[in-house]
Protein backbone atom coordinates (compact mmCIF):
# COMPACT_ATOMS: atom_id res chain seq x y z
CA UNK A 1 10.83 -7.17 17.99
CA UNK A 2 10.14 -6.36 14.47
CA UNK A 3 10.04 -3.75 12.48
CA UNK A 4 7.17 -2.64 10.35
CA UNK A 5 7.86 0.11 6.79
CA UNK A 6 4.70 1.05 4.83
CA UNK A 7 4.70 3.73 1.93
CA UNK A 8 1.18 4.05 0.14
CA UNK A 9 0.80 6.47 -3.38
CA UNK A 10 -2.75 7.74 -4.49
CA UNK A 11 -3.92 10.08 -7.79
CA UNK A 12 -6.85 11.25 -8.29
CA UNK A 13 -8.40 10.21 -11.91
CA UNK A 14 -11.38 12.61 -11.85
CA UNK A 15 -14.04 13.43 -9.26
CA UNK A 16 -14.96 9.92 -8.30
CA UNK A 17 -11.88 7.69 -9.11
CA UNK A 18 -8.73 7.05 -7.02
CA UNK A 19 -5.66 4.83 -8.35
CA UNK A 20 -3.49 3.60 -5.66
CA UNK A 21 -0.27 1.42 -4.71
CA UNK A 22 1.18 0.37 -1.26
CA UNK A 23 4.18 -1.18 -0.49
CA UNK A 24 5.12 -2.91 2.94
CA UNK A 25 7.68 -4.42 4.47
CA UNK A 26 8.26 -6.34 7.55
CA UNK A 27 11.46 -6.37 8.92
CA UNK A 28 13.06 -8.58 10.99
CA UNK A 29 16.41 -7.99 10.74
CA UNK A 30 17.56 -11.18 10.01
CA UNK A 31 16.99 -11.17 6.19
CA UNK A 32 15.97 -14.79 5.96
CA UNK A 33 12.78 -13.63 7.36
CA UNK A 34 11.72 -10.46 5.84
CA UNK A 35 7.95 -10.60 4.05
CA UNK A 36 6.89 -7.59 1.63
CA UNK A 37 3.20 -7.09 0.40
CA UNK A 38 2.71 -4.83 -2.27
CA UNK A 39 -0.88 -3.61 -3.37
CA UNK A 40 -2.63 -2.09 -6.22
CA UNK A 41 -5.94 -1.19 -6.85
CA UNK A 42 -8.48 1.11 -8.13
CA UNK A 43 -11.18 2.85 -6.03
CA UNK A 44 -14.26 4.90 -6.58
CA UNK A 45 -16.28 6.82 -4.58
CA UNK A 46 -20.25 6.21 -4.21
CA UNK A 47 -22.31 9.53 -3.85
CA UNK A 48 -25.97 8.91 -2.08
């Protein structure tokens, strides 16, 4: 069984933009085998 740690940051950068960053880490308790994913991006929201 492995364990599973996710931590996610967002700011808001006006009415329509979003900045984020996620970080993730699957654990497996063994070290050799751990795997982190880290992501970054930059959203905005569409108004119809």
């Amino acid at each position: 069984m492995n364990g599973l740690f996710t931590i996610q940051l967002d700011r808001n950068l006006g009415k329509n933009w979003k900045v984020f960053g996620s970080f993730g880490r699957a654990v497996t308790f063994t070290n050799k085998n751990d795997a982190d994913l880290m992501t970054v991006g930059l959203s905005r929201r569409f108004d119809f």
